[in-house]
PDB file of N, CA and C in Angstrom:
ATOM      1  N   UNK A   1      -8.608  -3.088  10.200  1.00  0.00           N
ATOM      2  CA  UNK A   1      -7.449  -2.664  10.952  1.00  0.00           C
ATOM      3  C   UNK A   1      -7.819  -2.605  12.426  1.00  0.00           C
ATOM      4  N   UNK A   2      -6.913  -2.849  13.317  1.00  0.00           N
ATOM      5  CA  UNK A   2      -7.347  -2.697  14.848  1.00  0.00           C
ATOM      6  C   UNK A   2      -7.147  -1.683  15.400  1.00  0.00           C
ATOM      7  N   UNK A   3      -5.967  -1.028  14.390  1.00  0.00           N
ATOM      8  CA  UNK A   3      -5.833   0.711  15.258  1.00  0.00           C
ATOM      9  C   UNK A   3      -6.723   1.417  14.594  1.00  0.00           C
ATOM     10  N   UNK A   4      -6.863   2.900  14.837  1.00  0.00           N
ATOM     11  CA  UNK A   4      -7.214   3.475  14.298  1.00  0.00           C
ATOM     12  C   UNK A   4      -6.666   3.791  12.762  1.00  0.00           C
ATOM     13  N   UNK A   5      -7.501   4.185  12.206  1.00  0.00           N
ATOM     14  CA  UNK A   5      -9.314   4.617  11.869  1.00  0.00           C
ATOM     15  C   UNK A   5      -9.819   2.850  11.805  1.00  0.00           C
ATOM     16  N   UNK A   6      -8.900   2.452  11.867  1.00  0.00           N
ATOM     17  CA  UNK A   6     -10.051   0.981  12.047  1.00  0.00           C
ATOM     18  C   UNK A   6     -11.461   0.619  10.789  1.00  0.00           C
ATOM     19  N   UNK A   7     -10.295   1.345   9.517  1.00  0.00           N
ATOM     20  CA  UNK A   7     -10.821   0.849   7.941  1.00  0.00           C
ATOM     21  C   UNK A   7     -10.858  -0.357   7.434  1.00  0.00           C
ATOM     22  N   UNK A   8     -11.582  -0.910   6.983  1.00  0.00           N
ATOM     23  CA  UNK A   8     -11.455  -2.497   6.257  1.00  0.00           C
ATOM     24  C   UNK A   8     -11.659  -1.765   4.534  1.00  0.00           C
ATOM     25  N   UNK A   9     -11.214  -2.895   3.403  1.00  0.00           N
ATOM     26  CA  UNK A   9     -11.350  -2.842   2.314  1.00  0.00           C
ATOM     27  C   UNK A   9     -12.925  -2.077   1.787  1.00  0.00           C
ATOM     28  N   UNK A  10     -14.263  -2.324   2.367  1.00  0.00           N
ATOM     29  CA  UNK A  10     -15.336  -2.028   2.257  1.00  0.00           C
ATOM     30  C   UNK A  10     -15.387  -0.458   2.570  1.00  0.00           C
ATOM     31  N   UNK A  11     -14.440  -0.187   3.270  1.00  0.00           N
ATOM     32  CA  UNK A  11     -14.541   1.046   3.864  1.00  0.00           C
ATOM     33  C   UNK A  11     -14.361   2.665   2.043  1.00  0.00           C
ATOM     34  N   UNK A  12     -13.590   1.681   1.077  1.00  0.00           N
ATOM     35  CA  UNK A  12     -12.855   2.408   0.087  1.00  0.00           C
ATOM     36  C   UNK A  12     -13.529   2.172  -1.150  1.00  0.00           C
ATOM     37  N   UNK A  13     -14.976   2.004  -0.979  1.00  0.00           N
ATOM     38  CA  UNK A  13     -15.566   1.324  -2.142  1.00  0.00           C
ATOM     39  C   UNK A  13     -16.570   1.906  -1.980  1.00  0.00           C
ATOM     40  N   UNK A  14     -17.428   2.649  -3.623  1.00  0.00           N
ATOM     41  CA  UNK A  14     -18.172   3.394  -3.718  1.00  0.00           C
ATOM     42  C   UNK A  14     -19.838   2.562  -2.931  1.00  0.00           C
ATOM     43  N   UNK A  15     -21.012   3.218  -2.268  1.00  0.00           N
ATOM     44  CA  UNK A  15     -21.966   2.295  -2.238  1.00  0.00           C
ATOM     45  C   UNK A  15     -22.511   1.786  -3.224  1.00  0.00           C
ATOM     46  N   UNK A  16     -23.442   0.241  -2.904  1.00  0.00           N
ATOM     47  CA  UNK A  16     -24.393  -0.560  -3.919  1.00  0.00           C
ATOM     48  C   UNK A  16     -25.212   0.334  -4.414  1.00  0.00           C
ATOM     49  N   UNK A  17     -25.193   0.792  -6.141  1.00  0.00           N
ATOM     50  CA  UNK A  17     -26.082   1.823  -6.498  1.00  0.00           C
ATOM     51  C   UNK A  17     -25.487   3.150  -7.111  1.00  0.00           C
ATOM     52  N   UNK A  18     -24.217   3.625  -6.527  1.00  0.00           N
ATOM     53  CA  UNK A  18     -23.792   4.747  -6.950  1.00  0.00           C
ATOM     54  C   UNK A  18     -22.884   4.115  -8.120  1.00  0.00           C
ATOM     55  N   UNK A  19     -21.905   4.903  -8.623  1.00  0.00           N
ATOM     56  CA  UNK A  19     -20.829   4.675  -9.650  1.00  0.00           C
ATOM     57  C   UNK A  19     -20.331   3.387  -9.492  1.00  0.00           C
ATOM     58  N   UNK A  20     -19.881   3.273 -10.074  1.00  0.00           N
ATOM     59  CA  UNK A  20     -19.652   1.628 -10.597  1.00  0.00           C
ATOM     60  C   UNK A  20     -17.854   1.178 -10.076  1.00  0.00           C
ATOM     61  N   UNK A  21     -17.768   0.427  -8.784  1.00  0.00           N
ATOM     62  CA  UNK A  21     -16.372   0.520  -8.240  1.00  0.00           C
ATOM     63  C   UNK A  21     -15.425  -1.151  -8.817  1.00  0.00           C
ATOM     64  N   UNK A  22     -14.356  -0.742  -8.288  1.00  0.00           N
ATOM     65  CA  UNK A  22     -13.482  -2.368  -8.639  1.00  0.00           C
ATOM     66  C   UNK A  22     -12.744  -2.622  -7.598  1.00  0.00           C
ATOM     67  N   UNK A  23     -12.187  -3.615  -7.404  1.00  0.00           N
ATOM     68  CA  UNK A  23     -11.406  -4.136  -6.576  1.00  0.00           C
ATOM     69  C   UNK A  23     -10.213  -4.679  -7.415  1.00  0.00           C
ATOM     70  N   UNK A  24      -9.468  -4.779  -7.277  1.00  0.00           N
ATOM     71  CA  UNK A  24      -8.302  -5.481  -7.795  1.00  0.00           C
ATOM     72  C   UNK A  24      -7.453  -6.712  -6.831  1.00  0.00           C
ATOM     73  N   UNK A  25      -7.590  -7.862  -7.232  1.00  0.00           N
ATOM     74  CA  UNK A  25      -6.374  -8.644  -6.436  1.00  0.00           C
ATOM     75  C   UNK A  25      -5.556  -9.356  -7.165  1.00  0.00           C
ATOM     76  N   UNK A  26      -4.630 -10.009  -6.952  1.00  0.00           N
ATOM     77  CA  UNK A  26      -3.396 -10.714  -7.103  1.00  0.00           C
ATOM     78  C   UNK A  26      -2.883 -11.752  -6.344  1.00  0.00           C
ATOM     79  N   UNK A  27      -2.128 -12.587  -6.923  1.00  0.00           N
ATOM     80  CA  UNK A  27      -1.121 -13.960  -5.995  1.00  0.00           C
ATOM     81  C   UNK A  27      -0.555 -13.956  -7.101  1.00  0.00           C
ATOM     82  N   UNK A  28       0.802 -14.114  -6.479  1.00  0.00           N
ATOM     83  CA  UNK A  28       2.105 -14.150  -6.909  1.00  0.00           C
ATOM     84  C   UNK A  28       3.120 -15.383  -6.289  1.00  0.00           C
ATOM     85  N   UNK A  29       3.632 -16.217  -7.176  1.00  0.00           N
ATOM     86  CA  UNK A  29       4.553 -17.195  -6.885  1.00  0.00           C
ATOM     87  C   UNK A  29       6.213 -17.185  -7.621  1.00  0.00           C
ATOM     88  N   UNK A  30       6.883 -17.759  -7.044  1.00  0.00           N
ATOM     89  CA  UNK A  30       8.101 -18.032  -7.576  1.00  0.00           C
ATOM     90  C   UNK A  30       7.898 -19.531  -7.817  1.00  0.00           C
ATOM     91  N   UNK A  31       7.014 -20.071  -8.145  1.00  0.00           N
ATOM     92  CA  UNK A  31       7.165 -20.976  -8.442  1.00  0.00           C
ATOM     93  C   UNK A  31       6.464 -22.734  -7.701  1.00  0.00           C
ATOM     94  N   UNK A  32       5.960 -23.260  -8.356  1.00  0.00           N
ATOM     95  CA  UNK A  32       4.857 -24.827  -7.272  1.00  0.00           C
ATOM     96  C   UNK A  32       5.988 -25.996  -6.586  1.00  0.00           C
ATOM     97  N   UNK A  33       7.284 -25.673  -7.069  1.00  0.00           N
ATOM     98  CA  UNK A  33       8.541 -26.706  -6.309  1.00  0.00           C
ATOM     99  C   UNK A  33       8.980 -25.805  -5.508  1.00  0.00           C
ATOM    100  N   UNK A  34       9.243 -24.982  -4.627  1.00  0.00           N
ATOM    101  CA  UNK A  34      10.302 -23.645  -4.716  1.00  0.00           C
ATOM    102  C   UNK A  34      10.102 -24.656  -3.287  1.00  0.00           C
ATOM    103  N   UNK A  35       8.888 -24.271  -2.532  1.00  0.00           N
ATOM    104  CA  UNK A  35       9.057 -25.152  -1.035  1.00  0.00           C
ATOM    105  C   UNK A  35       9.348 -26.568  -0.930  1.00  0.00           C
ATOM    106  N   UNK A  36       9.447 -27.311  -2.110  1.00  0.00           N
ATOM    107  CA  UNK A  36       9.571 -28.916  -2.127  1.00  0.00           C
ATOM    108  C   UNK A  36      10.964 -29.138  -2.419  1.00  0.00           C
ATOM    109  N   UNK A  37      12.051 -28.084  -2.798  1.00  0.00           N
ATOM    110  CA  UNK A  37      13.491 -28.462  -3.065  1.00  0.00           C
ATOM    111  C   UNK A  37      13.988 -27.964  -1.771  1.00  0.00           C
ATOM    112  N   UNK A  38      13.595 -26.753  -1.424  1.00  0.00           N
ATOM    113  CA  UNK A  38      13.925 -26.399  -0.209  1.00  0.00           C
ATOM    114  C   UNK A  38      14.049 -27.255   1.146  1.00  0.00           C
ATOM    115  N   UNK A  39      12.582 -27.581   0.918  1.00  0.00           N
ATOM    116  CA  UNK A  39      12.628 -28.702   2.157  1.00  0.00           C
ATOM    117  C   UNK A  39      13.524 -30.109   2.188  1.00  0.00           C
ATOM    118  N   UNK A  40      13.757 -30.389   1.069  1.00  0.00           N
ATOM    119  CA  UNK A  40      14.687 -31.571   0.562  1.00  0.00           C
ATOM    120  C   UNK A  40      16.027 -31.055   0.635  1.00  0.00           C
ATOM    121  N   UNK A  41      16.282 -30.271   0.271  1.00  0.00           N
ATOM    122  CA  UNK A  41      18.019 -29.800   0.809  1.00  0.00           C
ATOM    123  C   UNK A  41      17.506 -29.395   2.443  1.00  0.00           C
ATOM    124  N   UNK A  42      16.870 -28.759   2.651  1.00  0.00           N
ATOM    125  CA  UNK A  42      17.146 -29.015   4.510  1.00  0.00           C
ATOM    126  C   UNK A  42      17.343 -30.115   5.316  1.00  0.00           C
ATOM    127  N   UNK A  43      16.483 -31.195   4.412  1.00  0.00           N
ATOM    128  CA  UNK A  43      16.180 -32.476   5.297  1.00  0.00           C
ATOM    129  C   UNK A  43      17.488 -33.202   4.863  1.00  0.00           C
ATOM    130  N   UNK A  44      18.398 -32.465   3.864  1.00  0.00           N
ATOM    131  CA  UNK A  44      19.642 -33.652   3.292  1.00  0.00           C
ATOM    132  C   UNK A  44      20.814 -32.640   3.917  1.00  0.00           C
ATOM    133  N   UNK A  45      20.718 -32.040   4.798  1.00  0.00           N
ATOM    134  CA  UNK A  45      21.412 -31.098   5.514  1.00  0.00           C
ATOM    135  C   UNK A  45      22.115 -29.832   4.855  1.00  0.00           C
ATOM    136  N   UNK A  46      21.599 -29.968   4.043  1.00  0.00           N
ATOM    137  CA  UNK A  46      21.877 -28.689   2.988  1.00  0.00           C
ATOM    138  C   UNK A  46      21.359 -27.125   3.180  1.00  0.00           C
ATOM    139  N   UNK A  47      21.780 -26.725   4.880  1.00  0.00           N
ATOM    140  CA  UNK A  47      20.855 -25.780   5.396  1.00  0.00           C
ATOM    141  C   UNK A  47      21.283 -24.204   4.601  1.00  0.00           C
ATOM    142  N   UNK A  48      22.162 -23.891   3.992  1.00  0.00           N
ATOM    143  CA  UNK A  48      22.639 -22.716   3.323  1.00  0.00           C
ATOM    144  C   UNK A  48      21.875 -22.523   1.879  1.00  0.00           C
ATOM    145  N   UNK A  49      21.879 -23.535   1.565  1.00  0.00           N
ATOM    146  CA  UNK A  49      21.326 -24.005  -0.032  1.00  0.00           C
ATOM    147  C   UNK A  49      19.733 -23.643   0.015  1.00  0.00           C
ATOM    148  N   UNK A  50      19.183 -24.398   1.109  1.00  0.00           N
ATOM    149  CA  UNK A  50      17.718 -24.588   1.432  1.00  0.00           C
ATOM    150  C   UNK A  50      17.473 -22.695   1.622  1.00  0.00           C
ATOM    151  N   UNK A  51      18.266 -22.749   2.798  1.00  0.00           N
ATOM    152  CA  UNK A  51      17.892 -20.971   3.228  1.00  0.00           C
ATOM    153  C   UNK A  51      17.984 -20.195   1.893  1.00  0.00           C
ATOM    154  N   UNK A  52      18.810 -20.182   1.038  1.00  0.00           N
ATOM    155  CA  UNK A  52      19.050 -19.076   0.315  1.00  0.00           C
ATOM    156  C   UNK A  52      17.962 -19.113  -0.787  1.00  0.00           C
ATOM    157  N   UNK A  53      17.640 -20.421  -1.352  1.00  0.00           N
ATOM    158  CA  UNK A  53      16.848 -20.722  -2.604  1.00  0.00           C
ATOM    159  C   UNK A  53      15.139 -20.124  -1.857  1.00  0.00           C
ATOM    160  N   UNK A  54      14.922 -20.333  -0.540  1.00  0.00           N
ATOM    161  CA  UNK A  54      13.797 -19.964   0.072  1.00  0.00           C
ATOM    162  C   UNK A  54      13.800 -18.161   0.683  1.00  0.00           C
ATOM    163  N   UNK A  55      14.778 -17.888   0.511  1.00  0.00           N
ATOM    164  CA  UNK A  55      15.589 -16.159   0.409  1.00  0.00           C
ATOM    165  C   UNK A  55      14.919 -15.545  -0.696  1.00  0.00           C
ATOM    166  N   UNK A  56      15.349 -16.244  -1.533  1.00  0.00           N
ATOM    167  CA  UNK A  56      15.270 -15.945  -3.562  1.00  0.00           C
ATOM    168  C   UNK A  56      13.957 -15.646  -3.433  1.00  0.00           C
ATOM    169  N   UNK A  57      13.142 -16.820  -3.112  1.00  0.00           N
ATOM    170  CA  UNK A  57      12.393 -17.327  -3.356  1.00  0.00           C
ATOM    171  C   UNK A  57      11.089 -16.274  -2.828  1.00  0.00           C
ATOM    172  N   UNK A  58      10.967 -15.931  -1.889  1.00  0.00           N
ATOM    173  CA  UNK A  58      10.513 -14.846  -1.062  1.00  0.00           C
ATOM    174  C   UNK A  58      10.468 -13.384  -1.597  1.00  0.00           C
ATOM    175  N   UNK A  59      12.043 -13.282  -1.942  1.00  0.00           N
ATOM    176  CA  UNK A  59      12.134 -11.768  -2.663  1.00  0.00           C
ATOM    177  C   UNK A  59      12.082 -11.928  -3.591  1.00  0.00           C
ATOM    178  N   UNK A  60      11.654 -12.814  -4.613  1.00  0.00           N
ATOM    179  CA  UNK A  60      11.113 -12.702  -6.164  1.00  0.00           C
ATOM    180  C   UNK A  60       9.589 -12.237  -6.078  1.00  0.00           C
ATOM    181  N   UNK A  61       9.198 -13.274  -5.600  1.00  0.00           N
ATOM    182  CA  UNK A  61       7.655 -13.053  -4.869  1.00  0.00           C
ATOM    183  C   UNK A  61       7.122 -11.564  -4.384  1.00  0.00           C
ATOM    184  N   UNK A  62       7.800 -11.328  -3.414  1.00  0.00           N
ATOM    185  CA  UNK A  62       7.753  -9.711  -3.229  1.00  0.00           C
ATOM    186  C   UNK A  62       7.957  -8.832  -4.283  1.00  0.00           C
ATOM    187  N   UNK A  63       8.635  -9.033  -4.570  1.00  0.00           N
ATOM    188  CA  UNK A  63       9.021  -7.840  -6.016  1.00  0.00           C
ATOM    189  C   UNK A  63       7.892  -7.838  -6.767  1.00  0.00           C
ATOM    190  N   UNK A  64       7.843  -8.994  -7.105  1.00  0.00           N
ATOM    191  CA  UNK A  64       6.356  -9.393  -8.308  1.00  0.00           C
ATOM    192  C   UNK A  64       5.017  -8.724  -7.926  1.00  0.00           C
ATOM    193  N   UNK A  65       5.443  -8.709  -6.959  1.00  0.00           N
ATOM    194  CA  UNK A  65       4.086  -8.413  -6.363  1.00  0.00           C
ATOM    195  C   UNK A  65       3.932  -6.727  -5.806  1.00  0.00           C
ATOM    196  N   UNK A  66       5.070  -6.172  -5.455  1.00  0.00           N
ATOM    197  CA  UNK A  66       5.572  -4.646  -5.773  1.00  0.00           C
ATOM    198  C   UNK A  66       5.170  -4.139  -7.143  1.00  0.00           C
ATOM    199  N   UNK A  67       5.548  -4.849  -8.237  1.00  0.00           N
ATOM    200  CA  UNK A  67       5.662  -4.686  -9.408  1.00  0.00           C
ATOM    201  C   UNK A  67       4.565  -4.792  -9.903  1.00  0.00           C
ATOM    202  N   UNK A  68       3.490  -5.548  -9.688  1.00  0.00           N
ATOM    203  CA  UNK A  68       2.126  -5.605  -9.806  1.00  0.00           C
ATOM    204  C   UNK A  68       1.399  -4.789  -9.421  1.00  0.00           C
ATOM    205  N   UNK A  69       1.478  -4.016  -8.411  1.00  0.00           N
ATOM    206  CA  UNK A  69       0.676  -3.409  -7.458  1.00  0.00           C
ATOM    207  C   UNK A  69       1.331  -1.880  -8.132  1.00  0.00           C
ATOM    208  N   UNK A  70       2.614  -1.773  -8.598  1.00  0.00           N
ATOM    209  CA  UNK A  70       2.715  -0.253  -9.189  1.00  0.00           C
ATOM    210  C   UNK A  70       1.667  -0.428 -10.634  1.00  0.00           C
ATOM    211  N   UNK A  71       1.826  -1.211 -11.173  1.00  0.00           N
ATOM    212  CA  UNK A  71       1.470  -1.178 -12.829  1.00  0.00           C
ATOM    213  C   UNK A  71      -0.106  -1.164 -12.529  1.00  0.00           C
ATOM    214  N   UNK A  72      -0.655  -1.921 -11.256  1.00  0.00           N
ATOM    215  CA  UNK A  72      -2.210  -1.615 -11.143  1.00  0.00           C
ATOM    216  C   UNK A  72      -2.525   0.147 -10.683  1.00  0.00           C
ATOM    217  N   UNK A  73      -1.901   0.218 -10.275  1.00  0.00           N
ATOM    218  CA  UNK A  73      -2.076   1.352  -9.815  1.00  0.00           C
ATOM    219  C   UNK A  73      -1.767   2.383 -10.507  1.00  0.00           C
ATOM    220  N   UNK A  74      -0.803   2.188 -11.154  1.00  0.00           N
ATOM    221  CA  UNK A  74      -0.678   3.342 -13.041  1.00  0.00           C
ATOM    222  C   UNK A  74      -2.122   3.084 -13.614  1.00  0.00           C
ATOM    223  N   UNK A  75      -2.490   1.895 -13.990  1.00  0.00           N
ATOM    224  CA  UNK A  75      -3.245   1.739 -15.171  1.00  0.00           C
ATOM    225  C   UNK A  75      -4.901   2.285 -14.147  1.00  0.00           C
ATOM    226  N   UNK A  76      -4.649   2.331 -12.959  1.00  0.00           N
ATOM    227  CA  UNK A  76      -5.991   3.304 -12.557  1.00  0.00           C
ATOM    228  C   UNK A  76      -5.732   4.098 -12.230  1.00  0.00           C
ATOM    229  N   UNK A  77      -4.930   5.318 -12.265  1.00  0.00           N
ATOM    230  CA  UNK A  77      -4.900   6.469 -12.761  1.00  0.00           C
ATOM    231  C   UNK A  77      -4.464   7.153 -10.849  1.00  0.00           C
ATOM    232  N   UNK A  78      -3.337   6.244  -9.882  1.00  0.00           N
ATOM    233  CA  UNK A  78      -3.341   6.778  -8.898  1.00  0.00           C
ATOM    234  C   UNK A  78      -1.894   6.450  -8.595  1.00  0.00           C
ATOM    235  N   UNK A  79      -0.853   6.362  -9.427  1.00  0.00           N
ATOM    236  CA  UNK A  79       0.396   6.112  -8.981  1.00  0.00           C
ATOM    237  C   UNK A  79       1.341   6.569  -7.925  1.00  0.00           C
ATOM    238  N   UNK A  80       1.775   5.813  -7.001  1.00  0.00           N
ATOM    239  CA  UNK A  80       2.652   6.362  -5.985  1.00  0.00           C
ATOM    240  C   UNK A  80       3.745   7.494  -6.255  1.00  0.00           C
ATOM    241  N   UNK A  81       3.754   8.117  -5.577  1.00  0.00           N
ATOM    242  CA  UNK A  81       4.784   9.628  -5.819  1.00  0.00           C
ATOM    243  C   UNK A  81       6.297   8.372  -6.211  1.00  0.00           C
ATOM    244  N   UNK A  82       7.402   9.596  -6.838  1.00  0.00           N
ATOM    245  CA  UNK A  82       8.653   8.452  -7.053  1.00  0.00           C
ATOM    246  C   UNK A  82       9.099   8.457  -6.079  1.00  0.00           C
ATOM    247  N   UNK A  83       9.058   9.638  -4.927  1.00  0.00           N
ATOM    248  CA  UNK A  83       9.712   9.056  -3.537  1.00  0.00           C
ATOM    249  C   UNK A  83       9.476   8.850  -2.793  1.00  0.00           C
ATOM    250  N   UNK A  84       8.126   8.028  -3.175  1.00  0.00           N
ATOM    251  CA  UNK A  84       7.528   7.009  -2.164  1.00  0.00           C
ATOM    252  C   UNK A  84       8.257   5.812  -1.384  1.00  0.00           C
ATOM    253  N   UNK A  85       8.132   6.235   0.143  1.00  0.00           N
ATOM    254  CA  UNK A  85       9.090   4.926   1.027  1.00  0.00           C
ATOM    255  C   UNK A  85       8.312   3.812   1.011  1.00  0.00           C
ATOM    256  N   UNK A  86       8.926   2.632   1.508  1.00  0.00           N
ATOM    257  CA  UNK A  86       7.893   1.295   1.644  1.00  0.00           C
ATOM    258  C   UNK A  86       7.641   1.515   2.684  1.00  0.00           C
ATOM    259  N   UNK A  87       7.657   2.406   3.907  1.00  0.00           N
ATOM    260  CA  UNK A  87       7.032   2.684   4.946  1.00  0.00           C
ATOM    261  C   UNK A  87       5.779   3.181   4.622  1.00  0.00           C
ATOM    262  N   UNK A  88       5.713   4.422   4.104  1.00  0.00           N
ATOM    263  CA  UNK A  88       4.648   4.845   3.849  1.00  0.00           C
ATOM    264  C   UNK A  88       3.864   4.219   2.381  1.00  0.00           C
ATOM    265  N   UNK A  89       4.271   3.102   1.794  1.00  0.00           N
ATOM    266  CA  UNK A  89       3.685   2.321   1.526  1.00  0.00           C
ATOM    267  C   UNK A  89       2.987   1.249   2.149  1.00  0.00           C
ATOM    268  N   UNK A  90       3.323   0.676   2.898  1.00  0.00           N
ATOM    269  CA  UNK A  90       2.808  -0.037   4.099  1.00  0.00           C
ATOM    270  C   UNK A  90       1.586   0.770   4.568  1.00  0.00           C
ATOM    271  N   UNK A  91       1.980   2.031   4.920  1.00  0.00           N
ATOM    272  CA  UNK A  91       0.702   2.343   5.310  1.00  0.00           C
ATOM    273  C   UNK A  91      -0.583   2.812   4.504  1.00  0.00           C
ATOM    274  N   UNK A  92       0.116   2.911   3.539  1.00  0.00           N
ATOM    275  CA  UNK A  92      -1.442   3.471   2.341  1.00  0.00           C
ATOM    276  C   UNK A  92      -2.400   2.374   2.398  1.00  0.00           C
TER     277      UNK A  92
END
């Protein structure tokens, strides 16, 4: 991070030697055409069609990936409060 506290991922991880830590990651898609129809209805002037399917396309992705990141975070035993904002998700 560049602001303060100016934590990186390493910063949240037990040292080499003590208890035994994990990392968890993820990638999430809507899909391996989603940018290749898109771009083909833009280029065939189909700019509403293109925008919206690349709209979808974006907020499926996000969600999935919301949705991933709660269920990891249940199954290690640190789940976000329920009225948790995506602001202060952002910042956790």
């Amino acid at each position: 991070q560049r602001k303060e506290p100016g934590l990186c991922i390493s910063d949240f991880l037990n040292p080499v030697g003590e208890k035994m830590d994990y990392v968890g990651f993820f990638s999430v898609t809507s899909g391996p055409r989603v940018r290749n129809i898109a771009e083909r209805w833009k280029e065939e002037g189909e700019y509403l069609k293109s925008h919206v399917l690349f709209s979808l396309a974006l907020e499926l992705a996000e969600g999935l990936a919301e949705k991933t990141h709660m269920l990891m975070s249940e199954k290690w035993g640190f789940p976000d409060a329920a009225d948790f904002t995506m602001q202060e998700r952002f910042k956790a």
